[in-house]
PDB file of N, CA and C in Angstrom:
ATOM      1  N   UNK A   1       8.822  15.748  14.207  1.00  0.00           N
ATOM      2  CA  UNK A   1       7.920  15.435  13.110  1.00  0.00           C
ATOM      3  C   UNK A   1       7.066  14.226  13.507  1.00  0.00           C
ATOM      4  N   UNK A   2       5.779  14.515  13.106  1.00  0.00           N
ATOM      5  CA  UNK A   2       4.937  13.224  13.806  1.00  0.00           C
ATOM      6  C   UNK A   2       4.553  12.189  12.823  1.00  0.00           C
ATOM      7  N   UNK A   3       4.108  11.035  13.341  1.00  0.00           N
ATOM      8  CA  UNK A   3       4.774   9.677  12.804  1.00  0.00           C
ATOM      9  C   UNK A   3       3.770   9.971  11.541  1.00  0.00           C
ATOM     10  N   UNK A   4       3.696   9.189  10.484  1.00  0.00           N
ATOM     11  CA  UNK A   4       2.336   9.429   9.284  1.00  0.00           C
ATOM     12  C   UNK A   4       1.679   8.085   8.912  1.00  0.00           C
ATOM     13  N   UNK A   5       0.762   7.784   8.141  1.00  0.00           N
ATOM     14  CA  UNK A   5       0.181   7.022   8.137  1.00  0.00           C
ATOM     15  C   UNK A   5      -0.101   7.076   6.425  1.00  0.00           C
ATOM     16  N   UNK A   6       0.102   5.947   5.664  1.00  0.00           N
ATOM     17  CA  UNK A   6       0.185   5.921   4.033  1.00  0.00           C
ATOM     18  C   UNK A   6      -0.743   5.289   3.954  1.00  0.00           C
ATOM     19  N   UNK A   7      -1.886   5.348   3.043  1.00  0.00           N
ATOM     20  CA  UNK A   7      -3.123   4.413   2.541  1.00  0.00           C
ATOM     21  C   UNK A   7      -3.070   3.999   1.495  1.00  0.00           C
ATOM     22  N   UNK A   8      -2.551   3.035   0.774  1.00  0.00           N
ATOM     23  CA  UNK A   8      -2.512   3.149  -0.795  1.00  0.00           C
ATOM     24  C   UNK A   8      -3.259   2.483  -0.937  1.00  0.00           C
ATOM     25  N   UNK A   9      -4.377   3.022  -1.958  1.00  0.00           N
ATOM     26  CA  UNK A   9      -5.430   1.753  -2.611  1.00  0.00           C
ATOM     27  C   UNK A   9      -5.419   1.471  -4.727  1.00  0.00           C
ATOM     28  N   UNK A  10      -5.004   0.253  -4.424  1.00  0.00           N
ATOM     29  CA  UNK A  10      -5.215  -0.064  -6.002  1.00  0.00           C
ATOM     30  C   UNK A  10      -5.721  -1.048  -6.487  1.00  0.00           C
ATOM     31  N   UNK A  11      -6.298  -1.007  -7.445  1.00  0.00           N
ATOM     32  CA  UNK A  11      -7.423  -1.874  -8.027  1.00  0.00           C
ATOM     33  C   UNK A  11      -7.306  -2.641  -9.670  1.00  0.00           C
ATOM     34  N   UNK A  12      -7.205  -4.026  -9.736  1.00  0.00           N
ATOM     35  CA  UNK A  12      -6.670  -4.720 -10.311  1.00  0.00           C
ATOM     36  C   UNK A  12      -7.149  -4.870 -11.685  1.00  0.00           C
ATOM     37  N   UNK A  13      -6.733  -4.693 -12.620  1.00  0.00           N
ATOM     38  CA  UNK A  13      -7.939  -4.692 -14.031  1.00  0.00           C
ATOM     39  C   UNK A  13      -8.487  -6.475 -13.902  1.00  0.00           C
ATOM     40  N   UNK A  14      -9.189  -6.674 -14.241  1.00  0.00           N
ATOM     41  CA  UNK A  14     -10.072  -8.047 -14.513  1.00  0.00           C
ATOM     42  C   UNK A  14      -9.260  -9.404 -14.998  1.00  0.00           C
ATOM     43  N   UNK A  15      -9.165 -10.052 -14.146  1.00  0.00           N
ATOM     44  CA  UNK A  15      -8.627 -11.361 -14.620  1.00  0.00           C
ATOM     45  C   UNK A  15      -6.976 -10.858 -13.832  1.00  0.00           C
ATOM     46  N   UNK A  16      -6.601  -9.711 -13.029  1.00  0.00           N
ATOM     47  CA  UNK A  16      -4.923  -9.747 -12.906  1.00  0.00           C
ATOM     48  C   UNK A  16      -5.363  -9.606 -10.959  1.00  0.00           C
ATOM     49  N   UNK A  17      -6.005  -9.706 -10.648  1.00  0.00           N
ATOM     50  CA  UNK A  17      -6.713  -9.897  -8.962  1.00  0.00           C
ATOM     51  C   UNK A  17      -5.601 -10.917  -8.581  1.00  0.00           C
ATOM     52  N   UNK A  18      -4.880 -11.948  -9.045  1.00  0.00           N
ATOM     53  CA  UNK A  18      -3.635 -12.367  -8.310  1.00  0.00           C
ATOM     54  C   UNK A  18      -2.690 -11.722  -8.430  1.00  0.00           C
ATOM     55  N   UNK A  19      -2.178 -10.989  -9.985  1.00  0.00           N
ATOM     56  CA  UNK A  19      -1.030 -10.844 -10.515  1.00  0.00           C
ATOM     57  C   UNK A  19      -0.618  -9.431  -9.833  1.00  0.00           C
ATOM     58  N   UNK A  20      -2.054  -8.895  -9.185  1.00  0.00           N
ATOM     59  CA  UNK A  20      -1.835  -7.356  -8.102  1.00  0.00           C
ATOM     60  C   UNK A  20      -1.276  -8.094  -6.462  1.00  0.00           C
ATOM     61  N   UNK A  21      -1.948  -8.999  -6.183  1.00  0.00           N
ATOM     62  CA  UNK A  21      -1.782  -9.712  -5.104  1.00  0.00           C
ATOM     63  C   UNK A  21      -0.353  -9.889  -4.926  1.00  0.00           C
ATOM     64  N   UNK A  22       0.030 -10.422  -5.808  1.00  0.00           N
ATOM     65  CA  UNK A  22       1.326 -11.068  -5.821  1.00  0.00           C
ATOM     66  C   UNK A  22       2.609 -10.085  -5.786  1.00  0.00           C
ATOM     67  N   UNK A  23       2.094  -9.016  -6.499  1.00  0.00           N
ATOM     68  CA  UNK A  23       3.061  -7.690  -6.647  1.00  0.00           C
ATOM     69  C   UNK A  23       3.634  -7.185  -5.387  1.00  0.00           C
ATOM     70  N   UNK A  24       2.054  -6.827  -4.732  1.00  0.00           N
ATOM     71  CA  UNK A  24       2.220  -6.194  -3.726  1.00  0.00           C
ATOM     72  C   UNK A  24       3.067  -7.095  -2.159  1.00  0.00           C
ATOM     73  N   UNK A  25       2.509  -8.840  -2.927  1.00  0.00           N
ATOM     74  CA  UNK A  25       3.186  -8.907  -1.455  1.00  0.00           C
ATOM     75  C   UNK A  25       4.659  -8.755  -1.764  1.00  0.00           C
ATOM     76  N   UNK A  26       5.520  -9.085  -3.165  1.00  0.00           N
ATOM     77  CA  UNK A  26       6.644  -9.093  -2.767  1.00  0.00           C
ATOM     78  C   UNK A  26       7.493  -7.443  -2.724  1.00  0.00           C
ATOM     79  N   UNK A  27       6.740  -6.928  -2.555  1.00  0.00           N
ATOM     80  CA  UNK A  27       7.212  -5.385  -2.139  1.00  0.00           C
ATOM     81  C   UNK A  27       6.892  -5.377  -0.361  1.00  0.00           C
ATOM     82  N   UNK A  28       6.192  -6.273   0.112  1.00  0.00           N
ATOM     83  CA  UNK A  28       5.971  -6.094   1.888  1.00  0.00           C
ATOM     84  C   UNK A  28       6.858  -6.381   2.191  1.00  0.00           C
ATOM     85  N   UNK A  29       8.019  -7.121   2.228  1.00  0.00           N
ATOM     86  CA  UNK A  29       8.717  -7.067   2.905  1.00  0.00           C
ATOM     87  C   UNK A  29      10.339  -6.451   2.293  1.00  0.00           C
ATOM     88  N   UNK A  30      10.577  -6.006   1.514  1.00  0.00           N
ATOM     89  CA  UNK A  30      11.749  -4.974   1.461  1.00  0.00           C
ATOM     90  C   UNK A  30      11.469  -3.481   1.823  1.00  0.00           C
ATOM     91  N   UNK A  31       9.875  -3.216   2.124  1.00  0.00           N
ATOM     92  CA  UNK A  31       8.901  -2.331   2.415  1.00  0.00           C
ATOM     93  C   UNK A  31       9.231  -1.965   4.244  1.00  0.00           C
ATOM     94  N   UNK A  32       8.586  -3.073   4.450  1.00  0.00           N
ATOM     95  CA  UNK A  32       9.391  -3.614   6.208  1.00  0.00           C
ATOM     96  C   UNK A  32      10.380  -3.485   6.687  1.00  0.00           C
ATOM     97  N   UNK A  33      11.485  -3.981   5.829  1.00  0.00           N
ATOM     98  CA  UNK A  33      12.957  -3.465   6.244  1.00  0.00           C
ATOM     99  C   UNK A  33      13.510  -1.833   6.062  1.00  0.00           C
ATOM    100  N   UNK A  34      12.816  -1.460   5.700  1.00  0.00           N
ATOM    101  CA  UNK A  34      13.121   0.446   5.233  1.00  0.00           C
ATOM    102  C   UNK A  34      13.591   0.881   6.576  1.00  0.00           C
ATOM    103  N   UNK A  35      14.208   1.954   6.849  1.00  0.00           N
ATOM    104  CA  UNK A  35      14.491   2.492   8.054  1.00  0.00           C
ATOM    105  C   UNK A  35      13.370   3.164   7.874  1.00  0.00           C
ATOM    106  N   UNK A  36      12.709   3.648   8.967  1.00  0.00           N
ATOM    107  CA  UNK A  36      11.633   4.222   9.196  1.00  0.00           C
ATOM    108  C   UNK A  36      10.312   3.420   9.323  1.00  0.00           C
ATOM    109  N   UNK A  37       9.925   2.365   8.692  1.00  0.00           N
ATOM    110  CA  UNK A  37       8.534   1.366   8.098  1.00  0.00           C
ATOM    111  C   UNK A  37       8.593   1.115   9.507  1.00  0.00           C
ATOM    112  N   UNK A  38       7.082   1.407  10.250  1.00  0.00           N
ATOM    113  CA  UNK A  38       6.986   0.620  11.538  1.00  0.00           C
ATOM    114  C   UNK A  38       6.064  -0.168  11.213  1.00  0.00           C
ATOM    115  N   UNK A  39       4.962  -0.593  10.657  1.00  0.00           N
ATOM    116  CA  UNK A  39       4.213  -1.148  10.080  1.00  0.00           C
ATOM    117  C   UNK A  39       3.863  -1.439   8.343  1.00  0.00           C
ATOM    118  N   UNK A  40       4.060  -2.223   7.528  1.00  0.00           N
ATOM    119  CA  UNK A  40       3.020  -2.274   6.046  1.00  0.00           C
ATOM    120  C   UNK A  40       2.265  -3.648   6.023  1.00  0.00           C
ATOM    121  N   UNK A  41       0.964  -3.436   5.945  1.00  0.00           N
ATOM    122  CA  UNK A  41       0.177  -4.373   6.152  1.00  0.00           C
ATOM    123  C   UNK A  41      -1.138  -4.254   4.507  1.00  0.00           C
ATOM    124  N   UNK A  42      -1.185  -5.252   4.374  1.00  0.00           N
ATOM    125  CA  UNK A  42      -1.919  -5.423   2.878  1.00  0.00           C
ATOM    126  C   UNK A  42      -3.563  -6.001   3.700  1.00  0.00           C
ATOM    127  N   UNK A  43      -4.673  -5.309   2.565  1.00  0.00           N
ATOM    128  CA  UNK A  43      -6.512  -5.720   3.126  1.00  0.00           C
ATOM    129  C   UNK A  43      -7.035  -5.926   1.327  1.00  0.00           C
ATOM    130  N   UNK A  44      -7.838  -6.774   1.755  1.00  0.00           N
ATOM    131  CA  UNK A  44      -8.217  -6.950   0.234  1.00  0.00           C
ATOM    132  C   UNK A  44     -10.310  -6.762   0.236  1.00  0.00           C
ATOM    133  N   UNK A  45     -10.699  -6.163  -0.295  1.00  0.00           N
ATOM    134  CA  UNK A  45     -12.057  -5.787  -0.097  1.00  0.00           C
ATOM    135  C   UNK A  45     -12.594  -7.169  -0.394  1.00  0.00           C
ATOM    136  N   UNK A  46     -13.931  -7.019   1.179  1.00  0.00           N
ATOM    137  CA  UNK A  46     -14.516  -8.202   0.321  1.00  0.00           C
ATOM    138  C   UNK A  46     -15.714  -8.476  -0.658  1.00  0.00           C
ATOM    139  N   UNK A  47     -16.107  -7.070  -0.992  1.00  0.00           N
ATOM    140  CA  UNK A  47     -16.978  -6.733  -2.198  1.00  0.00           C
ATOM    141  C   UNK A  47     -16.506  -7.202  -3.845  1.00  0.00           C
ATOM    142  N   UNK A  48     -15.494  -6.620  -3.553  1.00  0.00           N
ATOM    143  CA  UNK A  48     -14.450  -6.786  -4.570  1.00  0.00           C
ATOM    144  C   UNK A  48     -13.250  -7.045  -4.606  1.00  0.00           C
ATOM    145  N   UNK A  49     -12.807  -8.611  -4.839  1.00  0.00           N
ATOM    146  CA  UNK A  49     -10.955  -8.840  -4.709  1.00  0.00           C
ATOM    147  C   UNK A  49     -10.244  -8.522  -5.405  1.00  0.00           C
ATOM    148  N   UNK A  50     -10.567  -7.672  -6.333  1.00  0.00           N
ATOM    149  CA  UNK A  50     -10.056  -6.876  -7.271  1.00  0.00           C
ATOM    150  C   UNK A  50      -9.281  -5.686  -6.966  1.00  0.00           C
ATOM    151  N   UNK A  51      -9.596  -5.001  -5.495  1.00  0.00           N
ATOM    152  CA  UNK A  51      -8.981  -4.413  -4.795  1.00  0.00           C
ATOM    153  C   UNK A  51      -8.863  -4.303  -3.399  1.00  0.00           C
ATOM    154  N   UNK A  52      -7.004  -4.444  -3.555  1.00  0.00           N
ATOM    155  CA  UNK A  52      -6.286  -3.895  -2.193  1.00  0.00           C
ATOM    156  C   UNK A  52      -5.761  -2.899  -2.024  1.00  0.00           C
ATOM    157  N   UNK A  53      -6.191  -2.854  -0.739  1.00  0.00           N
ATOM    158  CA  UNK A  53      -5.570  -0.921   0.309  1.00  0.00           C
ATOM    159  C   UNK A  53      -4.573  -2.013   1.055  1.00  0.00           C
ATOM    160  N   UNK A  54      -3.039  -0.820   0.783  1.00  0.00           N
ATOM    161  CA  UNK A  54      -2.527  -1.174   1.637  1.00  0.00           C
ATOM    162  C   UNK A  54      -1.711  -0.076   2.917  1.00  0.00           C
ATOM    163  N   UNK A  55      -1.420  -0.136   4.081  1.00  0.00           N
ATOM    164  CA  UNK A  55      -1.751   0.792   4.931  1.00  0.00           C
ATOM    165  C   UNK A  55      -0.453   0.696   5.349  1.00  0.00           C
ATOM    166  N   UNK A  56       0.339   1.493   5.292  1.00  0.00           N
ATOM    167  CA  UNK A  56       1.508   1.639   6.081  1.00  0.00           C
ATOM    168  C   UNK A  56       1.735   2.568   7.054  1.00  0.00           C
ATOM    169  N   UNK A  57       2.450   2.422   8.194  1.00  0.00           N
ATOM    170  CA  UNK A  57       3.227   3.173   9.309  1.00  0.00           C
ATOM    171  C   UNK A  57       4.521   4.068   9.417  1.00  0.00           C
ATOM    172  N   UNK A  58       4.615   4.870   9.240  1.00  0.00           N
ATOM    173  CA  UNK A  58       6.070   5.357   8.861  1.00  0.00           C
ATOM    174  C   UNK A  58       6.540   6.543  10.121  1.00  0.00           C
ATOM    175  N   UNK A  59       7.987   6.710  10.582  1.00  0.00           N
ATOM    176  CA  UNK A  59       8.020   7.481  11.547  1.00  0.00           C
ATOM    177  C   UNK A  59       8.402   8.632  10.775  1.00  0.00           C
ATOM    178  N   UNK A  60       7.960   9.033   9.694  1.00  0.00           N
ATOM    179  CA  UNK A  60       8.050  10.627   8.960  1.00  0.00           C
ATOM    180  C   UNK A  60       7.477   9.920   7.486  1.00  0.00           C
ATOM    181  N   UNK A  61       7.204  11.480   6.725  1.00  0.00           N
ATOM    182  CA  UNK A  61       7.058  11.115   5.471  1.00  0.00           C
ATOM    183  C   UNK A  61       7.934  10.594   4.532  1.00  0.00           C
ATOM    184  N   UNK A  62       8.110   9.574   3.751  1.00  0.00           N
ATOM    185  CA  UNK A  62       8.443   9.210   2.669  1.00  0.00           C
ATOM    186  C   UNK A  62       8.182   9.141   1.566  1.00  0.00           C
ATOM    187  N   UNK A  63       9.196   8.906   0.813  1.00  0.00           N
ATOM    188  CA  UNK A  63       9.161   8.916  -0.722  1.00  0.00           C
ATOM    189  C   UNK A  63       9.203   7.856  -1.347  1.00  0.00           C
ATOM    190  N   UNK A  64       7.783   6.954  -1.657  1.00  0.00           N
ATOM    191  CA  UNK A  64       7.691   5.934  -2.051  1.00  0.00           C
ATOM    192  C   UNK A  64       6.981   5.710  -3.910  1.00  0.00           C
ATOM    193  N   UNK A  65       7.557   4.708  -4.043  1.00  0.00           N
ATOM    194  CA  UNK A  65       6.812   5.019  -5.527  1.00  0.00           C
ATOM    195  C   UNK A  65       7.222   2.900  -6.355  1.00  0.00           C
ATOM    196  N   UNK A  66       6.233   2.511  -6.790  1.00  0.00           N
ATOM    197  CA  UNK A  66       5.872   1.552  -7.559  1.00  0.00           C
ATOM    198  C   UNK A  66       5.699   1.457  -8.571  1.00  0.00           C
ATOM    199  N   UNK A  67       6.299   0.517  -9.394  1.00  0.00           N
ATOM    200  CA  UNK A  67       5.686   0.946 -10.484  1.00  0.00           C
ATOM    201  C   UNK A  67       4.731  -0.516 -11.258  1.00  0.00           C
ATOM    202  N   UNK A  68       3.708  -0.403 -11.474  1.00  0.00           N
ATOM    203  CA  UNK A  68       2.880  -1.643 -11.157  1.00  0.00           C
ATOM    204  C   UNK A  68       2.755  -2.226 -12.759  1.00  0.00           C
ATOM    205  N   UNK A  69       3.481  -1.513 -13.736  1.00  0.00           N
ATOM    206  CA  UNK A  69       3.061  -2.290 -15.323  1.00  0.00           C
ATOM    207  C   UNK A  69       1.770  -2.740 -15.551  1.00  0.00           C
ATOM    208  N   UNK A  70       1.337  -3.251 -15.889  1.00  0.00           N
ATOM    209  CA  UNK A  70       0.075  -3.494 -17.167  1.00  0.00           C
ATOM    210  C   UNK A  70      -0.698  -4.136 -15.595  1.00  0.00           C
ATOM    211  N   UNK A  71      -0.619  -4.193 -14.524  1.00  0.00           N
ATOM    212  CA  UNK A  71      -1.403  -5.123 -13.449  1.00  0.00           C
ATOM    213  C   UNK A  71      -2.618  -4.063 -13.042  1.00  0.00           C
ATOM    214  N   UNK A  72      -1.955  -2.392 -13.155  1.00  0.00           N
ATOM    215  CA  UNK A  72      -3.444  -1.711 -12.933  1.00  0.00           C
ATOM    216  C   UNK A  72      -3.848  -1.205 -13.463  1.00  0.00           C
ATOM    217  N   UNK A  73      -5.094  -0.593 -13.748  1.00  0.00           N
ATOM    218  CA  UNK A  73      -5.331   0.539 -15.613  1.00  0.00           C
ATOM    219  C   UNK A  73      -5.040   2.244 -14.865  1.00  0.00           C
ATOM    220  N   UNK A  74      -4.736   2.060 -13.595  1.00  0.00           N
ATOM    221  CA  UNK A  74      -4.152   3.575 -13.884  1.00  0.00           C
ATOM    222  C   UNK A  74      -3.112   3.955 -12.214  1.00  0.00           C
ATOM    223  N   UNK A  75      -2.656   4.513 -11.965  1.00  0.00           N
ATOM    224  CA  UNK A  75      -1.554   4.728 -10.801  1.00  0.00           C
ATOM    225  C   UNK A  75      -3.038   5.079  -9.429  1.00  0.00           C
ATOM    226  N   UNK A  76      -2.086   3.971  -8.490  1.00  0.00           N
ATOM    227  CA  UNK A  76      -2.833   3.561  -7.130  1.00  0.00           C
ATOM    228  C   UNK A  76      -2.998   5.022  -6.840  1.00  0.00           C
ATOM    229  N   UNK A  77      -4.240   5.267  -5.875  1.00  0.00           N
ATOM    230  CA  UNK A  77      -4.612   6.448  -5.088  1.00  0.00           C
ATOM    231  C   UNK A  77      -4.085   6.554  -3.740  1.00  0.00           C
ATOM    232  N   UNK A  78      -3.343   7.131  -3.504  1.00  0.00           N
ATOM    233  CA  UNK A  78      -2.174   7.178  -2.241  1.00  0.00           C
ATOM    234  C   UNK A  78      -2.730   8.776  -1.186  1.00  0.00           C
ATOM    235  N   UNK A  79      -2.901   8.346   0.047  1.00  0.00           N
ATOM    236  CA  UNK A  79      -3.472   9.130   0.878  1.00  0.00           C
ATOM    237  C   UNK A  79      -2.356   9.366   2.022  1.00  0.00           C
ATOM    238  N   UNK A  80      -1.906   9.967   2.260  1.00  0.00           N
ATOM    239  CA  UNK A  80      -1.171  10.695   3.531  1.00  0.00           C
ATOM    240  C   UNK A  80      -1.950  10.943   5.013  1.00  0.00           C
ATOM    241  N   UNK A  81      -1.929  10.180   5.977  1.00  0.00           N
ATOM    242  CA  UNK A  81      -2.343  10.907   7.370  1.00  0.00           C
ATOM    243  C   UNK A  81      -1.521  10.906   8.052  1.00  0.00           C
ATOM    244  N   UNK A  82      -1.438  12.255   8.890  1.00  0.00           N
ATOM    245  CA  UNK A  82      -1.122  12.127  10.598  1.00  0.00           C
ATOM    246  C   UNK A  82      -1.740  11.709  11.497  1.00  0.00           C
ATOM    247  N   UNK A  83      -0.556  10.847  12.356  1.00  0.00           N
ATOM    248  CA  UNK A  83      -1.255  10.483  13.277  1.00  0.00           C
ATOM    249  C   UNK A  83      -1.772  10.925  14.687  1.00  0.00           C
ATOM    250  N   UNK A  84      -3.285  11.463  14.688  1.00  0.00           N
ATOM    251  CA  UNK A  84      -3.131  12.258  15.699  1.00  0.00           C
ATOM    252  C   UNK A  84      -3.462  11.332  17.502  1.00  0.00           C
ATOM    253  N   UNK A  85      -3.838   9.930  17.486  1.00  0.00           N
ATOM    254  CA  UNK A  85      -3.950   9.232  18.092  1.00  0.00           C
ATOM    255  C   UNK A  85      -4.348   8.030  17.646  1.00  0.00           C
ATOM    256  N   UNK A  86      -3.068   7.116  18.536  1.00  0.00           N
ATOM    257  CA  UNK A  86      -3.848   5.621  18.439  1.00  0.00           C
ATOM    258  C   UNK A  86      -3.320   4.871  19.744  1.00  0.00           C
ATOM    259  N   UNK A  87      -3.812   3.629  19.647  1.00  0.00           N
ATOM    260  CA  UNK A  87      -3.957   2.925  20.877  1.00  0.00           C
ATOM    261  C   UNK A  87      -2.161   2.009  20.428  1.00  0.00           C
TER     262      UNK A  87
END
C-alpha cells in the first residue's frame, strides 16, 4: 500500500484565528507520535490568517477525525493523495 498524503484545510470564524492556531498545534504532536505519522506539519495563508492547511504524511490511510467546537463555522475540507513521487 503506498504511502498517502492528508491536506486538511480549515478556516477560522473571525476574531478565533488564534483559538484555531492553538487547537491545531496541540493536536501536532500526539498527531506525530501515531504509528504510521511520518510527517504533520501546520501553513497558515498569508492572504488570510484566518486559515490553516495542514499537511500530513502517513505510511497508509488513516482514520482521523477532530473535533474543532465553536473555533470553525463548519467541518475542515480534508483531501487524500497518493504519493506518486517525491524527492
Amino acid at each position: 500500500m503506498p504511502d498517502v498524503i492528508l491536506i486538511v484545510t480549515a478556516k477560522a470564524k473571525p476574531g478565533k484565528e488564534k483559538e484555531l492556531e492553538r487547537a491545531l498545534r496541540e493536536v501536532g504532536q500526539p498527531t506525530r507520535q501515531q504509528p504510521g505519522c511520518v510527517r504533520f506539519s501546520l501553513y497558515r495563508s498569508e492572504q488570510d490568517p484566518g486559515d490553516i492547511v495542514g499537511i500530513e504524511h502517513w505510511k497508509s490511510k488513516t482514520k482521523l477525525g477532530a473535533a474543532m467546537g465553536n473555533i470553525i463555522p463548519g467541518p475542515p475540507q480534508i483531501l487524500w493523495h497518493e504519493i506518486i513521487d517525491e524527492v
